[in-house]
C-alpha atoms as a PDB file:
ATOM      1  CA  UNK A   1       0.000   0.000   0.000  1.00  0.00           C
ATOM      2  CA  UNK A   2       1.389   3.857  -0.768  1.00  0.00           C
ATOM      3  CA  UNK A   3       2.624   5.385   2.657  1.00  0.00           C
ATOM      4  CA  UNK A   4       1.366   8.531   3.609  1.00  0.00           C
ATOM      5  CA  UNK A   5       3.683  11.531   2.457  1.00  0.00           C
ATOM      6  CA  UNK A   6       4.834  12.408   6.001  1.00  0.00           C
ATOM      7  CA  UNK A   7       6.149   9.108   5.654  1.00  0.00           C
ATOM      8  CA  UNK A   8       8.551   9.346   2.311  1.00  0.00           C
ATOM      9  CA  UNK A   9      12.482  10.550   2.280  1.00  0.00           C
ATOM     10  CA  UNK A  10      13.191  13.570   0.966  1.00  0.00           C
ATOM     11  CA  UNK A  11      14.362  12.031  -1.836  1.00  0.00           C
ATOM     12  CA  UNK A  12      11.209  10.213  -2.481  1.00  0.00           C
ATOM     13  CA  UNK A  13       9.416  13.210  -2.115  1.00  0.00           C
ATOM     14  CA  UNK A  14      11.580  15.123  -4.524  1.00  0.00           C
ATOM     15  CA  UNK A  15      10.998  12.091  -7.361  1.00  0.00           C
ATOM     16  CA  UNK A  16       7.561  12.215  -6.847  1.00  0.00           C
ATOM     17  CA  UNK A  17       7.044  15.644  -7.099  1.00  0.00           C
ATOM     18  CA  UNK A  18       9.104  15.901 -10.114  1.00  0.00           C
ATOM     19  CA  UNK A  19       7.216  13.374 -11.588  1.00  0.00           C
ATOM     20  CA  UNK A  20       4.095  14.960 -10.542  1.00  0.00           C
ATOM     21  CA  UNK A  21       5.275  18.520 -12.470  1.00  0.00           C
ATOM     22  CA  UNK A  22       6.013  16.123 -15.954  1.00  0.00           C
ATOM     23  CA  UNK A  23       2.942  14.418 -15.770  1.00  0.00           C
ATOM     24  CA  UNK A  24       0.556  17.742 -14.491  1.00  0.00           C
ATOM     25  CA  UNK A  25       2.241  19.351 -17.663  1.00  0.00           C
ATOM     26  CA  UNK A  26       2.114  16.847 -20.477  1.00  0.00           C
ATOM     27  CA  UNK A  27      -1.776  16.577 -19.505  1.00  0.00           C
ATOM     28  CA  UNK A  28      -2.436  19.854 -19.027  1.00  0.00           C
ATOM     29  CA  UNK A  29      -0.523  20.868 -22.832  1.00  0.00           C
ATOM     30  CA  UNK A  30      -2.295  17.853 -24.279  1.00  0.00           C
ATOM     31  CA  UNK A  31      -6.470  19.498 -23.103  1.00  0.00           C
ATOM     32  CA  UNK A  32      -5.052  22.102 -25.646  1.00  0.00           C
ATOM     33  CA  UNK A  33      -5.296  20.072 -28.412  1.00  0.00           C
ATOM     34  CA  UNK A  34      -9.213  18.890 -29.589  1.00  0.00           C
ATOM     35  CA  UNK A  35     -10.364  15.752 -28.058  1.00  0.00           C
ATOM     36  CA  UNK A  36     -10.175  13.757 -31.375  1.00  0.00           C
ATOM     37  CA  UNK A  37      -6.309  14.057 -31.963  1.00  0.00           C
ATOM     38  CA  UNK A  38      -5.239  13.955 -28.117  1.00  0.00           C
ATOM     39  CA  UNK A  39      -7.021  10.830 -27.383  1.00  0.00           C
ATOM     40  CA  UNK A  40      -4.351   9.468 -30.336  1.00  0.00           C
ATOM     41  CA  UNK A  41      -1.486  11.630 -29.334  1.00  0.00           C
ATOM     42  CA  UNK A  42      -1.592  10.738 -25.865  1.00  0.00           C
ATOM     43  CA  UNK A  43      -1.054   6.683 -27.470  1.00  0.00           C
ATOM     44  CA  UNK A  44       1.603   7.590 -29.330  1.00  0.00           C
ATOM     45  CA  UNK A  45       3.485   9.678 -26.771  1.00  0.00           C
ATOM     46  CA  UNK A  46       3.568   6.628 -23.988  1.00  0.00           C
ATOM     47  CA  UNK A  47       4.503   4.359 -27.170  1.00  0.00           C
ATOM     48  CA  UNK A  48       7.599   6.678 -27.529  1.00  0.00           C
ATOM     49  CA  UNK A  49       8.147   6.896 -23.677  1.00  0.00           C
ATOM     50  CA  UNK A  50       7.519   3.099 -22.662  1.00  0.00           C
ATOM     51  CA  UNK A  51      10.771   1.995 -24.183  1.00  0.00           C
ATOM     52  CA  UNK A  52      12.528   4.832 -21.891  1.00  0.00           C
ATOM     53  CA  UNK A  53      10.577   4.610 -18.214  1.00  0.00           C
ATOM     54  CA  UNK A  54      10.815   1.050 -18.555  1.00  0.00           C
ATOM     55  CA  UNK A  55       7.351  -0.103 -19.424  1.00  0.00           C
ATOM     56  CA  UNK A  56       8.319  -2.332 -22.012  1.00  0.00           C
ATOM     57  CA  UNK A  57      10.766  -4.175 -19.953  1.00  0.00           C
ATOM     58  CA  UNK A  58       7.914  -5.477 -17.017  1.00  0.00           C
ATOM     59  CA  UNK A  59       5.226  -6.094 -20.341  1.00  0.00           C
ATOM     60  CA  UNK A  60       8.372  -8.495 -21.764  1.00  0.00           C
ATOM     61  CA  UNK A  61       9.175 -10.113 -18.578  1.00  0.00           C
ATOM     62  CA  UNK A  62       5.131 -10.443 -17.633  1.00  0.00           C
ATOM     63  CA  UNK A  63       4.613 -12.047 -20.912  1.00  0.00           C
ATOM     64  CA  UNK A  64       7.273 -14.460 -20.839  1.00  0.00           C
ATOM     65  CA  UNK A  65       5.842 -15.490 -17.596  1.00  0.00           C
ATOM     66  CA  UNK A  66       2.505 -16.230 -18.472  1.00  0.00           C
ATOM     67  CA  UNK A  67       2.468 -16.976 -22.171  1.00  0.00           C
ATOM     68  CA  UNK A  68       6.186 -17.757 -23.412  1.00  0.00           C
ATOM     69  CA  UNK A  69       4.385 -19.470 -26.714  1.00  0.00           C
ATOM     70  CA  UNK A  70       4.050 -15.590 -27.740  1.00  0.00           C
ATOM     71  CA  UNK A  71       6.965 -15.301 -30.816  1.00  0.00           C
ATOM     72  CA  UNK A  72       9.488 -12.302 -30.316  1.00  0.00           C
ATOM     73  CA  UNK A  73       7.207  -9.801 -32.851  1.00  0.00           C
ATOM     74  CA  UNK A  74       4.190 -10.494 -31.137  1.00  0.00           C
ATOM     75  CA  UNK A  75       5.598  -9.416 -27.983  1.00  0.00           C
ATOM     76  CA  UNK A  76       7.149  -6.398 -29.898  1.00  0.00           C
ATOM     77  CA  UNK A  77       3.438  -5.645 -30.896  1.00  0.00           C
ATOM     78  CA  UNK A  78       1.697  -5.842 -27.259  1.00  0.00           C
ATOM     79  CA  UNK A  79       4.209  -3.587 -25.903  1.00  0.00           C
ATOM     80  CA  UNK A  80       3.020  -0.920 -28.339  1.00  0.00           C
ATOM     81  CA  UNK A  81      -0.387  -1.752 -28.092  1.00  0.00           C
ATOM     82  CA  UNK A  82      -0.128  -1.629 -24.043  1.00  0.00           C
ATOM     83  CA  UNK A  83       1.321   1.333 -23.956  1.00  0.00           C
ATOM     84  CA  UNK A  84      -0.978   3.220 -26.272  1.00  0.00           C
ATOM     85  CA  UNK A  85      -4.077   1.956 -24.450  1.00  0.00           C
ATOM     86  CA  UNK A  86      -2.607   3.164 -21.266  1.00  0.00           C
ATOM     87  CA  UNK A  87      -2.084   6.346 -22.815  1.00  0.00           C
ATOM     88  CA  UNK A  88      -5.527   6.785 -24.179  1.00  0.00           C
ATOM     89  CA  UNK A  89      -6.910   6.050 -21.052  1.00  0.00           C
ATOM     90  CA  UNK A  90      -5.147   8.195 -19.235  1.00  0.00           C
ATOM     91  CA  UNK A  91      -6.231  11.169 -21.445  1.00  0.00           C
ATOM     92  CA  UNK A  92      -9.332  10.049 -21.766  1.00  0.00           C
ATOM     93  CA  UNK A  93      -9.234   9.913 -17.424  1.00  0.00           C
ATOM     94  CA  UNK A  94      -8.794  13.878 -17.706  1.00  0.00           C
ATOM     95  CA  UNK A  95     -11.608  14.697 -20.530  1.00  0.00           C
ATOM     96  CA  UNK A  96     -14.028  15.429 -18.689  1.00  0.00           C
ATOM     97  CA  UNK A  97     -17.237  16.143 -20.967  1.00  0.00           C
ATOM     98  CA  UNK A  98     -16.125  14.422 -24.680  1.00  0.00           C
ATOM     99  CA  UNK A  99     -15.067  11.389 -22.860  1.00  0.00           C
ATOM    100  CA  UNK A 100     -18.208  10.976 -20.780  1.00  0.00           C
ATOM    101  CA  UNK A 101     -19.973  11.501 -24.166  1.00  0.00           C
ATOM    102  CA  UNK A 102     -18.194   8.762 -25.565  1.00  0.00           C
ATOM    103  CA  UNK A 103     -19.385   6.712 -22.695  1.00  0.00           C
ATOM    104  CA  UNK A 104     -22.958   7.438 -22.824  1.00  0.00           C
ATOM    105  CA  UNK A 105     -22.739   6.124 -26.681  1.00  0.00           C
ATOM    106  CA  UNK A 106     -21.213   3.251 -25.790  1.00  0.00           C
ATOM    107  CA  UNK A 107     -23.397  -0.030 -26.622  1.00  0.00           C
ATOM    108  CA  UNK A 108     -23.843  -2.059 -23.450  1.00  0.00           C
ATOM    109  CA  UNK A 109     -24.818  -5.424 -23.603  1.00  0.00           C
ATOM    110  CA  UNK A 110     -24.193  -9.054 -22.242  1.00  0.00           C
ATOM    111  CA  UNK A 111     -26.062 -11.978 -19.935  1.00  0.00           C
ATOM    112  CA  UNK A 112     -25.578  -9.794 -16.783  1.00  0.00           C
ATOM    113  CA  UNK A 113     -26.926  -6.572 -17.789  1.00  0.00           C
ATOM    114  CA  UNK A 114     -30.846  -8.422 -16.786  1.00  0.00           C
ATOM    115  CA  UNK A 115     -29.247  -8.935 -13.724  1.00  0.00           C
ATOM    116  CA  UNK A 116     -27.967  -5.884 -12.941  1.00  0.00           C
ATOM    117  CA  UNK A 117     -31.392  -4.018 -13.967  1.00  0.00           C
ATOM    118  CA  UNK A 118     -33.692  -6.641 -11.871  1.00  0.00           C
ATOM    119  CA  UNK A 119     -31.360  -6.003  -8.636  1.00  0.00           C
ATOM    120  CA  UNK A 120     -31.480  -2.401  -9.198  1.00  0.00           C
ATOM    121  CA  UNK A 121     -35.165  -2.528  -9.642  1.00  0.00           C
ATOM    122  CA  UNK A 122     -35.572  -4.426  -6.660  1.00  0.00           C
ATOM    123  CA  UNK A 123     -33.042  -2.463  -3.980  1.00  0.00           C
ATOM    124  CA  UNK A 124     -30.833  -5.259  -3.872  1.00  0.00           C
ATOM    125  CA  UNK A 125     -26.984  -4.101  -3.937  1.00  0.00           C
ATOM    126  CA  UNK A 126     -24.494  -5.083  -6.654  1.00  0.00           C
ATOM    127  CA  UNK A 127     -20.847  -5.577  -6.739  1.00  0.00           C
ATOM    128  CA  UNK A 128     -19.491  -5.341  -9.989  1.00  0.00           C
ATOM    129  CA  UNK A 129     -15.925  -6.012 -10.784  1.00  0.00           C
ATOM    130  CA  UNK A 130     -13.318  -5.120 -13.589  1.00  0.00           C
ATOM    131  CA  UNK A 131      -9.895  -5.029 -14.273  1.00  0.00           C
ATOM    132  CA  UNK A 132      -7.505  -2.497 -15.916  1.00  0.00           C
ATOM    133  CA  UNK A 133      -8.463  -3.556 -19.241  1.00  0.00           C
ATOM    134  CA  UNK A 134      -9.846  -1.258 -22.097  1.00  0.00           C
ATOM    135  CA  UNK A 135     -10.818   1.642 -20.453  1.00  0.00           C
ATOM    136  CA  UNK A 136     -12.747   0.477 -17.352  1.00  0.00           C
ATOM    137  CA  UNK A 137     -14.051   3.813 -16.463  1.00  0.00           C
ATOM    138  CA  UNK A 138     -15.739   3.996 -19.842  1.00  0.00           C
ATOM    139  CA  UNK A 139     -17.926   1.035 -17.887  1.00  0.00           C
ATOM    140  CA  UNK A 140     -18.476   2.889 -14.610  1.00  0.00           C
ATOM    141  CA  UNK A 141     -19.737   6.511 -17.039  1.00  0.00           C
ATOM    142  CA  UNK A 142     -21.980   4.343 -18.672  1.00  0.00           C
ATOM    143  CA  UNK A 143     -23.790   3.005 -15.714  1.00  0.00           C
ATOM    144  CA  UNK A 144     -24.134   6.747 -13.926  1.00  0.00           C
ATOM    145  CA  UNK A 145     -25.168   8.241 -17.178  1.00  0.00           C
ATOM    146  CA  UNK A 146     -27.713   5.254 -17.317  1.00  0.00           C
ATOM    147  CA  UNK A 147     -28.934   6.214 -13.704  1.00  0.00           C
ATOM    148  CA  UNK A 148     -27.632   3.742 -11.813  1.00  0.00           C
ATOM    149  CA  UNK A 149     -26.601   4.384  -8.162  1.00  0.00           C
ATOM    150  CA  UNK A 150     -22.431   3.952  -8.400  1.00  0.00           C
ATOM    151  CA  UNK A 151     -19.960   3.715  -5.790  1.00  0.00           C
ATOM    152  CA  UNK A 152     -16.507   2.933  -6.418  1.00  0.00           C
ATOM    153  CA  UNK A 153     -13.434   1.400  -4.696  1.00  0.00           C
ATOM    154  CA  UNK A 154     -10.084   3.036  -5.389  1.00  0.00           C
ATOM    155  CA  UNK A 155      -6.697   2.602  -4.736  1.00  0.00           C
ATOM    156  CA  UNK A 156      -4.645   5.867  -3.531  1.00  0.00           C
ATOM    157  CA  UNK A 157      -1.435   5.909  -5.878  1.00  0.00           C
ATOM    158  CA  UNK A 158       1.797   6.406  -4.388  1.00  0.00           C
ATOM    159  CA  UNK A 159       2.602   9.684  -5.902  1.00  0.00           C
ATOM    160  CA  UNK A 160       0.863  11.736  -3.141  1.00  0.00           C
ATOM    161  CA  UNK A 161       1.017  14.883  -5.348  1.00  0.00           C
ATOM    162  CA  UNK A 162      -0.373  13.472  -8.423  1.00  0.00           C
ATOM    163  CA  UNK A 163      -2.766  11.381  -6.276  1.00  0.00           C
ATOM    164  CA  UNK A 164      -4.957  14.637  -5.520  1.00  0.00           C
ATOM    165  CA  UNK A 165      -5.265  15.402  -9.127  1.00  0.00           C
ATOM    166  CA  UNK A 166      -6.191  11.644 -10.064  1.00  0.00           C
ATOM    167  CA  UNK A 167      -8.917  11.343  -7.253  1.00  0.00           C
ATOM    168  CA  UNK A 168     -10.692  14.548  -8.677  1.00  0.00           C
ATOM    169  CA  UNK A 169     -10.229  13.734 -12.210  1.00  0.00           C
ATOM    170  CA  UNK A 170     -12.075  10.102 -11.609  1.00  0.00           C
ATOM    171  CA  UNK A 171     -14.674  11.533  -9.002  1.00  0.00           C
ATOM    172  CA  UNK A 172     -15.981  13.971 -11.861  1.00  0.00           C
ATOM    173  CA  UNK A 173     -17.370  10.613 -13.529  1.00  0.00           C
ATOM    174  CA  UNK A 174     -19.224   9.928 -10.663  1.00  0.00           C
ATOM    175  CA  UNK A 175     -19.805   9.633  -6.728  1.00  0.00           C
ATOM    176  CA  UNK A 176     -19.195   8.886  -3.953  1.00  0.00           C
ATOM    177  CA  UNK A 177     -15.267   7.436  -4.554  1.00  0.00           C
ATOM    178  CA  UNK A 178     -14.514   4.926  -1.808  1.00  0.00           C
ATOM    179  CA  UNK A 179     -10.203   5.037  -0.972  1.00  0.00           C
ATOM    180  CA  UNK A 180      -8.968   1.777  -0.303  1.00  0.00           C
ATOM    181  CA  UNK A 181      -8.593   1.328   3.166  1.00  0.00           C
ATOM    182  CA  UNK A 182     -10.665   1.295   6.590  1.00  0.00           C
ATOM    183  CA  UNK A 183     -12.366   4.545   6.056  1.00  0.00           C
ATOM    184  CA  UNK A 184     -13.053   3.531   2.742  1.00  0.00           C
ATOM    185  CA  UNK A 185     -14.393   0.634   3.635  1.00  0.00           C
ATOM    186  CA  UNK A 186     -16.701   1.251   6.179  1.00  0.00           C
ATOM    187  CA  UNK A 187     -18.358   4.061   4.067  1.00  0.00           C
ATOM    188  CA  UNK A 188     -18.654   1.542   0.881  1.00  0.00           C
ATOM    189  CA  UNK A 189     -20.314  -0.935   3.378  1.00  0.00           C
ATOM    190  CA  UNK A 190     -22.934   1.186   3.950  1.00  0.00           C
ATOM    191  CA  UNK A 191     -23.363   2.634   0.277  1.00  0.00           C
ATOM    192  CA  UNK A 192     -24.449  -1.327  -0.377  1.00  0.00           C
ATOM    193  CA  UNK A 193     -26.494  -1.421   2.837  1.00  0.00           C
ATOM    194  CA  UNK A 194     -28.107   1.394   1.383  1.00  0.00           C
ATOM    195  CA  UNK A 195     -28.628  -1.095  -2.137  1.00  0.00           C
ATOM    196  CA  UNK A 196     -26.335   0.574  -3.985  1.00  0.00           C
ATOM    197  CA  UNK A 197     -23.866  -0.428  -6.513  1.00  0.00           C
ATOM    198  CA  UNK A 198     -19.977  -0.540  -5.960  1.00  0.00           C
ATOM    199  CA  UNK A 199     -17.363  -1.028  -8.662  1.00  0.00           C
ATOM    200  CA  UNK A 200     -13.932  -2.333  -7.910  1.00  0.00           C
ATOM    201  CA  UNK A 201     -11.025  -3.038 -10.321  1.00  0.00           C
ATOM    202  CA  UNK A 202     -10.055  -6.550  -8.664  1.00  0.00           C
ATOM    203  CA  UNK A 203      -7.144  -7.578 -10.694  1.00  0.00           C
ATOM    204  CA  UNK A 204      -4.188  -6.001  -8.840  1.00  0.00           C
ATOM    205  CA  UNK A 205      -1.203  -7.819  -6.255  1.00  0.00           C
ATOM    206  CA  UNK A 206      -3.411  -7.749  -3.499  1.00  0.00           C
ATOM    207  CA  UNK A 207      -1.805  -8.641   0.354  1.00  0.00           C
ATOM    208  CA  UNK A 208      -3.619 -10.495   2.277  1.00  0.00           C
ATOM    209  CA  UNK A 209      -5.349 -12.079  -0.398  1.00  0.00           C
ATOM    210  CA  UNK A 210      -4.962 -15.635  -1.758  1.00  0.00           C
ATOM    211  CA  UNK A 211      -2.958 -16.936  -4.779  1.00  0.00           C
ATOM    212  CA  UNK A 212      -5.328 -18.301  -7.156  1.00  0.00           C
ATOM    213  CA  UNK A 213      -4.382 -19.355 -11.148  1.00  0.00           C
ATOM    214  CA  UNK A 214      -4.367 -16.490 -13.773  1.00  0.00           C
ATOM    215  CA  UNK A 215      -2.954 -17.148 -16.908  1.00  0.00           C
ATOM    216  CA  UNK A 216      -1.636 -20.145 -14.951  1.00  0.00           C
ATOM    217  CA  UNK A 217       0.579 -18.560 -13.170  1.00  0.00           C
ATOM    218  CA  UNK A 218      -0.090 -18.190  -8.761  1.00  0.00           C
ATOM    219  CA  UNK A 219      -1.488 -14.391  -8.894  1.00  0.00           C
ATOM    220  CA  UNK A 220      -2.238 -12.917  -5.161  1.00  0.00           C
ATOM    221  CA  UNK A 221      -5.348 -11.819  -5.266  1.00  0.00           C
ATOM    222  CA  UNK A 222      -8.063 -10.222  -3.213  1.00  0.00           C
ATOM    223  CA  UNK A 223     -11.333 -12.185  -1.829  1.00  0.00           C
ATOM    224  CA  UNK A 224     -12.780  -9.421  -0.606  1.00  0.00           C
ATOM    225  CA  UNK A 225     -15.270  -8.286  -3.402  1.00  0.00           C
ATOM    226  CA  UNK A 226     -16.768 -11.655  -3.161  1.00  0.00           C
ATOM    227  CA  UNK A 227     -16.961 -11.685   0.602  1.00  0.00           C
ATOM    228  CA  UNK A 228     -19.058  -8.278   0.394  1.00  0.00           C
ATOM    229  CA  UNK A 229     -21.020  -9.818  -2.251  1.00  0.00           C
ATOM    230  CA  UNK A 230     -21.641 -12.896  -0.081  1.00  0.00           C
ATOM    231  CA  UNK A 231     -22.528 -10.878   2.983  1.00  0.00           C
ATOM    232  CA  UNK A 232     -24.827  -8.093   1.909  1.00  0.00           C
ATOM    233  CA  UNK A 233     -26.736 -10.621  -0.132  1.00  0.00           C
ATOM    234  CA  UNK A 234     -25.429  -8.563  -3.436  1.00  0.00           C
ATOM    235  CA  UNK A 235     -25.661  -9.680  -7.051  1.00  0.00           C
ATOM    236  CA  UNK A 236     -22.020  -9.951  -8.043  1.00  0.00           C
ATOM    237  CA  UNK A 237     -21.550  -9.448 -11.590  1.00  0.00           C
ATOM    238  CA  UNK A 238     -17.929  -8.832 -13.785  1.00  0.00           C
ATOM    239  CA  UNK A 239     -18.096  -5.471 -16.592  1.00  0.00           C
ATOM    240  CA  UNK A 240     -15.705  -4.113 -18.967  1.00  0.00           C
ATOM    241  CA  UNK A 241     -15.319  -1.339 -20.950  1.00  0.00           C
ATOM    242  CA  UNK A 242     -13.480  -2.292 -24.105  1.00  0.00           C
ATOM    243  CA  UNK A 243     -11.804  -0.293 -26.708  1.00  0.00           C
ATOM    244  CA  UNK A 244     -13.104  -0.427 -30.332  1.00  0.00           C
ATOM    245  CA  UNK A 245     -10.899  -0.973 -33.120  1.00  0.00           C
ATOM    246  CA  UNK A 246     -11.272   2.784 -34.044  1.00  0.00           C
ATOM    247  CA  UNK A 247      -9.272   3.503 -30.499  1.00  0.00           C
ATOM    248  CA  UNK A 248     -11.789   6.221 -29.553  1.00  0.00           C
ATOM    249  CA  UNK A 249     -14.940   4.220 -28.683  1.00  0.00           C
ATOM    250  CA  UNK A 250     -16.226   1.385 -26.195  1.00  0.00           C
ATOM    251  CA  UNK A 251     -18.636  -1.183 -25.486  1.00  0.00           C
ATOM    252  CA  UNK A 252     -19.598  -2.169 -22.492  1.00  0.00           C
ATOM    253  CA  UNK A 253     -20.163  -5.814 -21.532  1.00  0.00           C
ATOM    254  CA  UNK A 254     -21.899  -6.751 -18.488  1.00  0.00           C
ATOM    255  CA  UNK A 255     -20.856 -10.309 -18.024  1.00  0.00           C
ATOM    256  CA  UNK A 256     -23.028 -13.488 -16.370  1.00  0.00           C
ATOM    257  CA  UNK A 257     -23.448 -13.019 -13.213  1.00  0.00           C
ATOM    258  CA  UNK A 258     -21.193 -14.861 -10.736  1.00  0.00           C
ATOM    259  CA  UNK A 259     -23.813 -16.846  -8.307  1.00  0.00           C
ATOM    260  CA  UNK A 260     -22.618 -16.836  -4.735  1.00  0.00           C
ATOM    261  CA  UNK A 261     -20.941 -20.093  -2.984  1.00  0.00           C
ATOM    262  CA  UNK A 262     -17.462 -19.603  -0.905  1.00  0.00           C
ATOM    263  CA  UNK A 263     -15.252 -16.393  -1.649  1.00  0.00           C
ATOM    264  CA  UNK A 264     -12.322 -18.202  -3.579  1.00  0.00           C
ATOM    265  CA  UNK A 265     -14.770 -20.075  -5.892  1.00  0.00           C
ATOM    266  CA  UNK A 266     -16.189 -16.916  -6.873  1.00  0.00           C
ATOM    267  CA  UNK A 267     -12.854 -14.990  -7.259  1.00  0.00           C
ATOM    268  CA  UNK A 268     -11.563 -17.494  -9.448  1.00  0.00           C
ATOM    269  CA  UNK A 269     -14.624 -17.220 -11.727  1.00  0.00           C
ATOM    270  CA  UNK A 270     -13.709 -13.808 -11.840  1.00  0.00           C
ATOM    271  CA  UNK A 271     -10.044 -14.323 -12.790  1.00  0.00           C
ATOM    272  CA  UNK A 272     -11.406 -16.712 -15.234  1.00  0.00           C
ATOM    273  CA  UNK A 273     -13.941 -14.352 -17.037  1.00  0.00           C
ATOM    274  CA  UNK A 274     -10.732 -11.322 -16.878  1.00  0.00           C
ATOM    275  CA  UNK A 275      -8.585 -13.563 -18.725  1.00  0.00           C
ATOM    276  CA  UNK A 276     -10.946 -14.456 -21.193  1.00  0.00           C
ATOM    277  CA  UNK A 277     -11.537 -11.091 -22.146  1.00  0.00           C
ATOM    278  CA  UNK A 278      -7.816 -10.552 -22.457  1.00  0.00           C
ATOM    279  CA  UNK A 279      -7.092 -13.544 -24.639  1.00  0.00           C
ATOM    280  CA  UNK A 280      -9.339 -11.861 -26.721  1.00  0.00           C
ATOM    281  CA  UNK A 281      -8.215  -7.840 -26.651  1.00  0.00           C
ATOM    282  CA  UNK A 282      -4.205  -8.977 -25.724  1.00  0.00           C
ATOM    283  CA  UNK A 283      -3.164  -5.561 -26.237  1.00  0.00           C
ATOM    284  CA  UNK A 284      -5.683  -3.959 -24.056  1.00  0.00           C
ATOM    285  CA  UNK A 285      -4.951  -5.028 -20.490  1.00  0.00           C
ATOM    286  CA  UNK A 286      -2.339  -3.079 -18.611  1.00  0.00           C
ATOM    287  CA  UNK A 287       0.641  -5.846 -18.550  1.00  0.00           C
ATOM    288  CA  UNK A 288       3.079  -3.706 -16.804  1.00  0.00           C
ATOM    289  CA  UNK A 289       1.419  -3.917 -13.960  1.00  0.00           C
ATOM    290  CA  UNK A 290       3.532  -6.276 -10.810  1.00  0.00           C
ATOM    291  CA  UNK A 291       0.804  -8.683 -11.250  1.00  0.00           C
ATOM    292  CA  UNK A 292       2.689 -11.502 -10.046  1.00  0.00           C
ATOM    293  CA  UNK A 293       5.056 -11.102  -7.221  1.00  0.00           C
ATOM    294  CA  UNK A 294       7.093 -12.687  -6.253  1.00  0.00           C
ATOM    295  CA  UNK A 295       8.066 -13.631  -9.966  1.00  0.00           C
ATOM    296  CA  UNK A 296      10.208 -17.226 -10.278  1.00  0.00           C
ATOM    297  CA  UNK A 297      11.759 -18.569 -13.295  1.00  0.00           C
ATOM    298  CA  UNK A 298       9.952 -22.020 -13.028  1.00  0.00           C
ATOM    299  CA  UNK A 299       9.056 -23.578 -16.103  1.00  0.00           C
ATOM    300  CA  UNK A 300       4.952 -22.815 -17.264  1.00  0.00           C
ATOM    301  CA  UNK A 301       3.013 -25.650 -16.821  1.00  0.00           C
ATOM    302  CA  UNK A 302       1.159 -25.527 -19.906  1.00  0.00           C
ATOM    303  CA  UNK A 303       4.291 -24.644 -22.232  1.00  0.00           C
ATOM    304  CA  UNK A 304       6.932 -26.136 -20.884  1.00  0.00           C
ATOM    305  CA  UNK A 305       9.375 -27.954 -23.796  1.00  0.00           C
END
């Protein structure tokens, strides 16, 4: 978890405020340009930047992990893909009004989204979960825009100085914004007492969570979602937001809701659904995250020579 920044050296807090000053500035010259071109431009700057901050390196090593069948140019290819997703969506983050447009177009679809309208209808509280794939805050516009009573979970980054910026550039999509973390979590609890709807991104190194198989590699990863779902009686239902081919637009796909029998069971079906997705949009999930930590050099069981 980030410390608090009465906690950090003086060198820490020099980095990060540096860092903060770069990143405030390259998004703040960027709003100059019109949405349509700095959507794009923000893509191709990270593609030009990954190579140097070292972004390319963790999507190399996470790939070789988890799929080492993956030839040398299609590796070459998801590390420019990665990085201009992550781009985009962090432009798209600080839009404001033409992303939130985008949003609202977005088609939504899938076997959960009867679900999710019969336990809205009826009060009943829903968890939904996502992952850093696509743009998953195209998912969580979407749902407001549609009316729907949203709540999500957050995790405070470690930058402290950038952190302020990022909490008010998500919150604009929508409130209330739960930080991870006992505050946090008390006033989410009783947002779904209430029968309203949380989203959480579940598919970060979570301690104190359990290892369970994703891309069939041990992934620590957090129960927690499903234990909320299981104890306020909440329909617990996986969404994305993903990216259309034209890099600009989404759908939305509420997946089949997840019915409730022990925490890990249900997390896994979660982990299960993410990966899925991913298979399918490679270049769309944000592999240079420390998904799996610690990382060994063992042999993948379903590749090995």
């Amino acid at each position: 978890m980030p410390v608090a920044q009465s906690e950090l050296t003086f060198s820490q807090r020099a980095k990060y405020f540096a860092s903060n000053v770069v990143l405030r500035g390259l998004i703040g010259t960027l709003k100059l340009i019109p949405y349509r071109w700095r959507v794009p431009a923000m893509g191709w700057t990270l593609r030009k930047l990954a190579p140097i901050v070292g972004f390319h390196k963790r999507v190399r090593r996470n790939l070789q992990y988890t799929r080492p069948d993956l030839s040398s140019q299609e590796v070459d290819r998801l590390c420019h893909e990665v990085a201009d997703n992550v781009g985009r969506t962090l432009a798209e983050l600080y839009a404001g009004a033409p992303f939130w447009a985008r949003a609202k177009a977005a088609d939504i679809s899938g076997p959960g989204l009867a679900a999710l309208e019969t336990a809205s209808a009826e009060g009943r509280p829903v968890v939904l979960v996502t992952g850093h794939f696509g743009n998953y805050d195209a998912a969580r516009s979407k749902l407001v825009q549609m009316g729907f009573n949203m709540g999500s979970l957050y995790r405070r980054m470690a930058n402290p100085y950038f952190n302020d910026h990022y909490v008010k550039a998500i919150s604009a999509t929508g409130k209330p914004m739960f930080e991870q973390g006992k505050r946090g979590m008390v006033e989410m609890v009783r947002h779904l007492k209430a029968g309203g709807n949380i989203a959480i991104v579940a598919d970060m190194h979570a301690m104190g969570g359990q290892y369970l198989p994703f891309f069939g590699r041990p992934a620590l990863t957090s129960t927690v979602p499903a234990e909320l779902a299981l104890k306020y009686k909440a329909a617990f239902i996986p969404i994305y937001g993903i990216r259309r081919e034209n890099g600009m637009d989404f759908d939305v796909v509420v997946a089949e809701e997840i019915a409730h029998s022990d925490p890990i069971t249900m997390t896994q079906a979660v982990c299960d659904d993410l990966e899925r997705r991913i298979r399918d949009h490679m270049g769309q999930w944000f592999w240079l995250h420390r998904r799996w930590k610690p990382m060994h050099d063992t042999p993948h069981p379903d590749y090995q020579d």
